[in-house]
PDB file of N, CA and C in Angstrom:
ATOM      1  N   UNK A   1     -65.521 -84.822  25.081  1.00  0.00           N
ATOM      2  CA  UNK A   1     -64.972 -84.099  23.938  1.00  0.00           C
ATOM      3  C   UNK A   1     -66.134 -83.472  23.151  1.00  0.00           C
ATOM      4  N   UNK A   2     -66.271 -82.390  23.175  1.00  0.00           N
ATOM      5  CA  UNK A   2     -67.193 -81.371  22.183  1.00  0.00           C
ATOM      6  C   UNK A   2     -67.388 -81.806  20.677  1.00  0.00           C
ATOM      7  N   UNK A   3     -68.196 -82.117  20.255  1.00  0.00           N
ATOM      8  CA  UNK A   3     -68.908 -82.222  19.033  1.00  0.00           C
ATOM      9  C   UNK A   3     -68.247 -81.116  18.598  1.00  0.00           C
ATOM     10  N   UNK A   4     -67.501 -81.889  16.951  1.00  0.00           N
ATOM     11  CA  UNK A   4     -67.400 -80.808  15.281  1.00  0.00           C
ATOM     12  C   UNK A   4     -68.425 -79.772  15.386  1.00  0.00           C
ATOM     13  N   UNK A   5     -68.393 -78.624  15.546  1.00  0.00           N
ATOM     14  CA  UNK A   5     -69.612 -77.760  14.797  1.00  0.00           C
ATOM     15  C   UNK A   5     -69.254 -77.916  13.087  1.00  0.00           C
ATOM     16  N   UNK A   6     -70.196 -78.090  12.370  1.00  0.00           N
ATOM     17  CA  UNK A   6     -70.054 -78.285  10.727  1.00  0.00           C
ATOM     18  C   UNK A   6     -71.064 -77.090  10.481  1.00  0.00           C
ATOM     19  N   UNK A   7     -70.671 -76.079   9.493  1.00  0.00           N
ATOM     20  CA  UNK A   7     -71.301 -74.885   8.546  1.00  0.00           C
ATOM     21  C   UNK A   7     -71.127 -75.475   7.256  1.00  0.00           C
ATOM     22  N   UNK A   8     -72.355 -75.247   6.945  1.00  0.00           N
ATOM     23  CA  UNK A   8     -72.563 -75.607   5.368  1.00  0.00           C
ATOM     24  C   UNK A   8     -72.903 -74.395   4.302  1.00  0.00           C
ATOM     25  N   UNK A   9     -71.882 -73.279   3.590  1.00  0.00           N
ATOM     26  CA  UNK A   9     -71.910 -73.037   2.571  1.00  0.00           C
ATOM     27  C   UNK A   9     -72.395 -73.309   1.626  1.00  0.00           C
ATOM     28  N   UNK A  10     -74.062 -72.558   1.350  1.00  0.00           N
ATOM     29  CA  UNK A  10     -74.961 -73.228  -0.055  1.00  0.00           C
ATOM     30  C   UNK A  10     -74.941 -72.358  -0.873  1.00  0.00           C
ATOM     31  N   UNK A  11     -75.263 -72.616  -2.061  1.00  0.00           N
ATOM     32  CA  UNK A  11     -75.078 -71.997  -3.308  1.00  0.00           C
ATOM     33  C   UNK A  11     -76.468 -71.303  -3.155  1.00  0.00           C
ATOM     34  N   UNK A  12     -76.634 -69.563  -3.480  1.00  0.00           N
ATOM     35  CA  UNK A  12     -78.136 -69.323  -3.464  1.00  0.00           C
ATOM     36  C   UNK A  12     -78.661 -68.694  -4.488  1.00  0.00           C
ATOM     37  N   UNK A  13     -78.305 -69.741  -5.525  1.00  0.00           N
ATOM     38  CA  UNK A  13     -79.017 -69.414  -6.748  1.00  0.00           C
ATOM     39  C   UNK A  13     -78.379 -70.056  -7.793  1.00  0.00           C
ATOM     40  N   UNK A  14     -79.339 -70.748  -8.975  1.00  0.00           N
ATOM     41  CA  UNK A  14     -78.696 -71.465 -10.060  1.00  0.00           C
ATOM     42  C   UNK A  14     -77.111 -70.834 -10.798  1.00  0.00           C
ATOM     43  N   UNK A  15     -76.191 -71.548 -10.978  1.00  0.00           N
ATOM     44  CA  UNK A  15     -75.190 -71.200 -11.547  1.00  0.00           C
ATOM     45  C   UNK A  15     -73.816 -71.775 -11.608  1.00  0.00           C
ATOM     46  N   UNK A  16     -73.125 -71.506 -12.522  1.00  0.00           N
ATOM     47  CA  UNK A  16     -71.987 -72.852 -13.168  1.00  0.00           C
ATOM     48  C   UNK A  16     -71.078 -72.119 -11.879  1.00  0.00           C
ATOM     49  N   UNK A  17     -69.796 -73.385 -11.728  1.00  0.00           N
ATOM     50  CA  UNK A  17     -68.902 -73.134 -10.549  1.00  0.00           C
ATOM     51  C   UNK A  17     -67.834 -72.524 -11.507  1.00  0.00           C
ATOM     52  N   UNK A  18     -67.026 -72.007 -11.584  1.00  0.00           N
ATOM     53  CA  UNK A  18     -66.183 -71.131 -12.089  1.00  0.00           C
ATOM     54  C   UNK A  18     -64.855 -71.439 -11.679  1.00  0.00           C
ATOM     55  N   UNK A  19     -64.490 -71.599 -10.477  1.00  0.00           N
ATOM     56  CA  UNK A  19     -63.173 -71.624  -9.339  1.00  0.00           C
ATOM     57  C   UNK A  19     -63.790 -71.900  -8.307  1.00  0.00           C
ATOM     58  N   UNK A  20     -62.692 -72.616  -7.778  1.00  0.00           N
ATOM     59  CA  UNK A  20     -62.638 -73.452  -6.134  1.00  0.00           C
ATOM     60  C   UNK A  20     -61.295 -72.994  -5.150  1.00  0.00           C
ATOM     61  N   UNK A  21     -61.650 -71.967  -4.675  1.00  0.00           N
ATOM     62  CA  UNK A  21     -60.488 -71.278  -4.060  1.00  0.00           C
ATOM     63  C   UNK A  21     -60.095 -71.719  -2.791  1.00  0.00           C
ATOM     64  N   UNK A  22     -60.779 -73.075  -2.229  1.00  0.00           N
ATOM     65  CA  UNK A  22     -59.701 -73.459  -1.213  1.00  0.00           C
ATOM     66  C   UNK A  22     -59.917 -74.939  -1.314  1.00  0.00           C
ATOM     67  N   UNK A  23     -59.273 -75.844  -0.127  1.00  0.00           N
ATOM     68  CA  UNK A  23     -59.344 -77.548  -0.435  1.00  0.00           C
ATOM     69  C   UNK A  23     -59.510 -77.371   0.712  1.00  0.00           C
ATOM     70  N   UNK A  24     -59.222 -79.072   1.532  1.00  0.00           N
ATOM     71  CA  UNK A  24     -59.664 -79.390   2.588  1.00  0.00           C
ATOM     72  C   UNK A  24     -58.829 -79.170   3.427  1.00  0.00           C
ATOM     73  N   UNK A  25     -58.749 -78.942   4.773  1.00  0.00           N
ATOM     74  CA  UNK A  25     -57.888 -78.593   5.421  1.00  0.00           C
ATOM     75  C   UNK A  25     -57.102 -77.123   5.751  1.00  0.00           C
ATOM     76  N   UNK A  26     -58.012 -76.244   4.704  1.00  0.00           N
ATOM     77  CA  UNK A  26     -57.720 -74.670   4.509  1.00  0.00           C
ATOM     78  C   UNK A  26     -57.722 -74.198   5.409  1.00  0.00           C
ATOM     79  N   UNK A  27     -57.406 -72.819   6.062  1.00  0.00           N
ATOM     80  CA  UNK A  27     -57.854 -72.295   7.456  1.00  0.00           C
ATOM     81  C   UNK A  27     -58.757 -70.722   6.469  1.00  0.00           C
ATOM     82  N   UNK A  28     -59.852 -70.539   6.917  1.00  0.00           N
ATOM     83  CA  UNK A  28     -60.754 -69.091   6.645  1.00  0.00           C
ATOM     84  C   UNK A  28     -61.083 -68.260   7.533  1.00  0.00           C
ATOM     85  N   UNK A  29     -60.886 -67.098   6.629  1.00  0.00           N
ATOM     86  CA  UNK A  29     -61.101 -66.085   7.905  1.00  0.00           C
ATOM     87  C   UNK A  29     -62.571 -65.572   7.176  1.00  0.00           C
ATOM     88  N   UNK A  30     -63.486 -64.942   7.745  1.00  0.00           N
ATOM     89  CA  UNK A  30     -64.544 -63.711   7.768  1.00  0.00           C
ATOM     90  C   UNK A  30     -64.402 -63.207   6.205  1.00  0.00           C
ATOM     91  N   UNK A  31     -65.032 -62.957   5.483  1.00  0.00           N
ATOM     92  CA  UNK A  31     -64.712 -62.786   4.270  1.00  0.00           C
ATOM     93  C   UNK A  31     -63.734 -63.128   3.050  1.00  0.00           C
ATOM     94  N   UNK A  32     -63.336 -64.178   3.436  1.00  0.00           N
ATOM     95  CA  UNK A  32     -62.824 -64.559   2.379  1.00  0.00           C
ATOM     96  C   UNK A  32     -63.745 -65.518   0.857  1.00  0.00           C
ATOM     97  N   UNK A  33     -62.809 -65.447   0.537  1.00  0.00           N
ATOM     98  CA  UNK A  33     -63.837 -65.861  -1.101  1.00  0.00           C
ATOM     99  C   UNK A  33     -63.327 -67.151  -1.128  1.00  0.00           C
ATOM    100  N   UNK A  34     -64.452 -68.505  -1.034  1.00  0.00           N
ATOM    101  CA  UNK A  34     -64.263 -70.354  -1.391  1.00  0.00           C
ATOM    102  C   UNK A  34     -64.876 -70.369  -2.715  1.00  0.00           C
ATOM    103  N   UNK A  35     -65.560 -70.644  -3.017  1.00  0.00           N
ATOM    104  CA  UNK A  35     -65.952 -70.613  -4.481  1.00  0.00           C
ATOM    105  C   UNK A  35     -66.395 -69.046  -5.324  1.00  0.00           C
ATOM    106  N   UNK A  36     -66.258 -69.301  -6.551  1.00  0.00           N
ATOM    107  CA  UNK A  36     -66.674 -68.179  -7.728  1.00  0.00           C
ATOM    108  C   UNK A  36     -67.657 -68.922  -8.743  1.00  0.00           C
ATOM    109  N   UNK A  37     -68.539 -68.485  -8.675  1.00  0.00           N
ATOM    110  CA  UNK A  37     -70.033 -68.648  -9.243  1.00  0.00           C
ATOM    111  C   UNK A  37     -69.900 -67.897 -10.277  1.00  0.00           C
ATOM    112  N   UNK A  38     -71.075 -68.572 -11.818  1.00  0.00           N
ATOM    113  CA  UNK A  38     -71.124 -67.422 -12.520  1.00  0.00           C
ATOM    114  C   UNK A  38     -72.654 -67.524 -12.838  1.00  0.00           C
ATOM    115  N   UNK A  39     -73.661 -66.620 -12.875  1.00  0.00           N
ATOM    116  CA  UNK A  39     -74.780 -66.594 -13.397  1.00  0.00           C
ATOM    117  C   UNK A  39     -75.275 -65.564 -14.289  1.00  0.00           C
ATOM    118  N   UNK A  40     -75.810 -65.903 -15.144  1.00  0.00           N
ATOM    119  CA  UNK A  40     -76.416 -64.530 -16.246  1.00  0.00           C
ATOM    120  C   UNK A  40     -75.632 -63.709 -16.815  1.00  0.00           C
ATOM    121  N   UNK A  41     -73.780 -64.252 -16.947  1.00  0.00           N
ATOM    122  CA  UNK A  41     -73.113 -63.318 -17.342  1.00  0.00           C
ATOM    123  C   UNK A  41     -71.991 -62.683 -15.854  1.00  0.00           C
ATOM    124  N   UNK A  42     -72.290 -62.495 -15.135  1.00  0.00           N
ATOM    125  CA  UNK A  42     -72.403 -62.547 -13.641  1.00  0.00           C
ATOM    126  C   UNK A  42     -71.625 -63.470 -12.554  1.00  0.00           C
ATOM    127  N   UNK A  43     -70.262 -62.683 -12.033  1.00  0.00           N
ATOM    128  CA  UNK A  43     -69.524 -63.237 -11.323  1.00  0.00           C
ATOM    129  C   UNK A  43     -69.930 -62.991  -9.898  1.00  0.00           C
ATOM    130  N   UNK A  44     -70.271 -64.202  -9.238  1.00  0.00           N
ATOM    131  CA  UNK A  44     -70.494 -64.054  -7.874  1.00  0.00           C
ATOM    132  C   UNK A  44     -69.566 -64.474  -6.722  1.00  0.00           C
ATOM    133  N   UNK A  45     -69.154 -63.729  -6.022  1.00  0.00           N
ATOM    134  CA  UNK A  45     -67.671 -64.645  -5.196  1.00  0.00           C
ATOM    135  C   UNK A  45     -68.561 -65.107  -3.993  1.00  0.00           C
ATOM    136  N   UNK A  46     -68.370 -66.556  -3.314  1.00  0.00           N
ATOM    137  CA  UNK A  46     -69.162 -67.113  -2.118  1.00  0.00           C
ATOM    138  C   UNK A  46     -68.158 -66.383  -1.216  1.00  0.00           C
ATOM    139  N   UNK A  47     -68.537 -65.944  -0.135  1.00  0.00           N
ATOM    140  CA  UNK A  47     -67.408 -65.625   1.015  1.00  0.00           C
ATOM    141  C   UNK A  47     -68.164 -66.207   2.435  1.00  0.00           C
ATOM    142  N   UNK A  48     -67.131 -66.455   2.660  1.00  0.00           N
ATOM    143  CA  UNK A  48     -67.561 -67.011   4.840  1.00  0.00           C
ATOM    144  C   UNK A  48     -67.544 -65.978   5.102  1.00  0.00           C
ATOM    145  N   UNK A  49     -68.428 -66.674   6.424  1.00  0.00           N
ATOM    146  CA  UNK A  49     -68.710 -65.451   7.368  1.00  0.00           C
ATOM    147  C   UNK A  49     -68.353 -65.584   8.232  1.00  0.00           C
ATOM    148  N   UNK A  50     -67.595 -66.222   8.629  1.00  0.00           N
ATOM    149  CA  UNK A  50     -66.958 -66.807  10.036  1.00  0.00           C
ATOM    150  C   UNK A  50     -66.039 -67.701  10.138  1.00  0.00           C
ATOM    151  N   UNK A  51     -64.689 -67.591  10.590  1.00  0.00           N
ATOM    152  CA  UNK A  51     -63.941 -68.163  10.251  1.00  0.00           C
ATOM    153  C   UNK A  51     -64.019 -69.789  10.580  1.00  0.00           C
ATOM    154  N   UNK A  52     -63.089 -70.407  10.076  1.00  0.00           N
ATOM    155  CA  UNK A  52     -63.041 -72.175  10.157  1.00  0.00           C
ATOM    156  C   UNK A  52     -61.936 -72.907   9.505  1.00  0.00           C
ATOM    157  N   UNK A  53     -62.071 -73.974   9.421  1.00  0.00           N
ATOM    158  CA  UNK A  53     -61.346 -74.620   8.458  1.00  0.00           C
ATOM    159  C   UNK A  53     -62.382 -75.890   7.286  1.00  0.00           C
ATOM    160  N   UNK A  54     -61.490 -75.864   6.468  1.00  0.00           N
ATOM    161  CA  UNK A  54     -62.349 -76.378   5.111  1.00  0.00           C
ATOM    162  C   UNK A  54     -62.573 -77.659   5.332  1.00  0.00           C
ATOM    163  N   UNK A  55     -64.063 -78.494   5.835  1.00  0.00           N
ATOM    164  CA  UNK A  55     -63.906 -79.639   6.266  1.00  0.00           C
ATOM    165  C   UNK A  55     -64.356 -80.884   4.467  1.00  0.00           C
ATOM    166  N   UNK A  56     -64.656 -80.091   3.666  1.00  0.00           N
ATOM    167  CA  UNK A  56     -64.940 -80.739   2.635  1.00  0.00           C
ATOM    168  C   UNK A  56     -65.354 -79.899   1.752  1.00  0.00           C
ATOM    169  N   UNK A  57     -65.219 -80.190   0.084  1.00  0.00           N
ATOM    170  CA  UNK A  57     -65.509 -79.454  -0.690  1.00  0.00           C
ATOM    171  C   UNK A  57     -65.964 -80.245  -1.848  1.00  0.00           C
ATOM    172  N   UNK A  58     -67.908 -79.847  -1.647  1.00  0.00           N
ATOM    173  CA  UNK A  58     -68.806 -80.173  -2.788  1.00  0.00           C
ATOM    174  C   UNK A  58     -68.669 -80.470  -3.954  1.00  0.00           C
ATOM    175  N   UNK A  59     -68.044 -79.151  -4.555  1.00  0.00           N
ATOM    176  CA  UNK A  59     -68.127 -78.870  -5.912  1.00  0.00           C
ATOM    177  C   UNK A  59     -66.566 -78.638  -6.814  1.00  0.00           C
ATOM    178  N   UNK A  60     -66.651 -78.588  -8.475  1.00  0.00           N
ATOM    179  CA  UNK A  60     -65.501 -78.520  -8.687  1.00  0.00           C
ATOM    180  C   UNK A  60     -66.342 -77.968  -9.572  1.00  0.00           C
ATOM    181  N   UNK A  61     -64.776 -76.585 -10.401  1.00  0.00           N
ATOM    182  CA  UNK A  61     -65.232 -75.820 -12.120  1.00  0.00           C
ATOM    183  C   UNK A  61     -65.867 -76.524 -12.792  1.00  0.00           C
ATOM    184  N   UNK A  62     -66.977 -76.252 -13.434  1.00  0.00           N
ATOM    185  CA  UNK A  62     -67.754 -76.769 -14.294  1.00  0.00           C
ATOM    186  C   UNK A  62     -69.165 -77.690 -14.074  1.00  0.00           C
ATOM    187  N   UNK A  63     -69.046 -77.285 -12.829  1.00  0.00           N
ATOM    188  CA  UNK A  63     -70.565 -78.124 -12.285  1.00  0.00           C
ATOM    189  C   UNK A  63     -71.501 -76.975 -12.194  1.00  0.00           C
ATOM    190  N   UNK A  64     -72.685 -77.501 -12.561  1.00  0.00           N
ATOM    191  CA  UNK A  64     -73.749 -76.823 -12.421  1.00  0.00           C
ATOM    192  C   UNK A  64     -74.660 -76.727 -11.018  1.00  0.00           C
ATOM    193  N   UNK A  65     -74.595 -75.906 -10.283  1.00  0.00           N
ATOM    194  CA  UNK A  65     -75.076 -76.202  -9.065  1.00  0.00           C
ATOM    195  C   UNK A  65     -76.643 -75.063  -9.265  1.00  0.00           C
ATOM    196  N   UNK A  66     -77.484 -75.647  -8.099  1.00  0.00           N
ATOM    197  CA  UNK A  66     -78.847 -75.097  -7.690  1.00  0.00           C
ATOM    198  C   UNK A  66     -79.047 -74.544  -6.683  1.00  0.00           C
ATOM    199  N   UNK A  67     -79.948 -73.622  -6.293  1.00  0.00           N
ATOM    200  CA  UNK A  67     -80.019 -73.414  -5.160  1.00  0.00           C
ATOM    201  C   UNK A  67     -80.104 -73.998  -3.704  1.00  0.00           C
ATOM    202  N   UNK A  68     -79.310 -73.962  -2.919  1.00  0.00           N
ATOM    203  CA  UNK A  68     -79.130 -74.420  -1.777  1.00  0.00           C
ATOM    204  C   UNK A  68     -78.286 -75.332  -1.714  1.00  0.00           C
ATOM    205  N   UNK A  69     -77.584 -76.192  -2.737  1.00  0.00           N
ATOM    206  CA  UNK A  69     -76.640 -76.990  -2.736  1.00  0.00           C
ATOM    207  C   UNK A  69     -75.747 -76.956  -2.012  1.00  0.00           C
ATOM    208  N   UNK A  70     -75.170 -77.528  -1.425  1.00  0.00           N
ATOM    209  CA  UNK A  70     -73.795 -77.314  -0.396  1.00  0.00           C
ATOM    210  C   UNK A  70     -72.964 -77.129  -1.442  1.00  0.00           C
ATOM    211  N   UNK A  71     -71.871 -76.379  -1.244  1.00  0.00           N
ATOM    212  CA  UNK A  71     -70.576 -75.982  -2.010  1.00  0.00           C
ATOM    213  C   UNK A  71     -69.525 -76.059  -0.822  1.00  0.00           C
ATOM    214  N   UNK A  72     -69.767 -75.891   0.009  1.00  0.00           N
ATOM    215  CA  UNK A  72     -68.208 -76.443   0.933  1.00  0.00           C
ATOM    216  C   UNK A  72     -68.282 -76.626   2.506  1.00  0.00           C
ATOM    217  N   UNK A  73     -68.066 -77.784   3.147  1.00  0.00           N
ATOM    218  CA  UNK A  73     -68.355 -77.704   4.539  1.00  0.00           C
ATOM    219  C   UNK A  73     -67.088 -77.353   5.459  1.00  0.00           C
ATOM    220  N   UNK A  74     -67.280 -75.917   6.320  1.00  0.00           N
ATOM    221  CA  UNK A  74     -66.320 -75.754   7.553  1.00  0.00           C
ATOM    222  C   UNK A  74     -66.845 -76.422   8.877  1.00  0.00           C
ATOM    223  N   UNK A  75     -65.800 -76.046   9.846  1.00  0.00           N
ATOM    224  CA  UNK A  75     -65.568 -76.852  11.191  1.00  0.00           C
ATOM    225  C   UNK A  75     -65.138 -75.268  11.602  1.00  0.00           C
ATOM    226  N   UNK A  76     -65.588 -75.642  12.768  1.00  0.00           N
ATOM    227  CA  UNK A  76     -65.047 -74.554  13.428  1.00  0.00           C
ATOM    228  C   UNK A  76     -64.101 -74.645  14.734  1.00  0.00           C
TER     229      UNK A  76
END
């Protein structure tokens, strides 16, 4: 049986979490938007790049995340 591939979604650059647009078990396609970041005034939407499903999710509104932090792990 083939090994989970796991993608890890990191945050790339200091900034408060805003929205958490999917949970666990989600299905994603190629651009869609999982978290909304805000920095400097500054709405940033995270989007995949490849589709998956949502194998866990880091963060919730109001956390302060850093660069490189995981914000949400897919499976593919």
């Amino acid at each position: 049986m083939p090994r989970e591939q796991v993608t890890e979604i990191v945050a790339e650059m200091v900034a408060n979490v805003m929205t958490v647009a999917v949970g666990p078990g989600d299905r994603v396609e190629a651009g869609d938007t999982v978290v909304l970041l805000e920095s400097m005034k500054m709405e940033i939407p995270v989007l995949v790049e490849e589709p998956g499903t949502v194998r866990a999710v880091k963060v919730a509104p109001g956390d302060v995340v850093q660069e490189g932090d995981v914000l949400v792990e897919l499976t593919s």
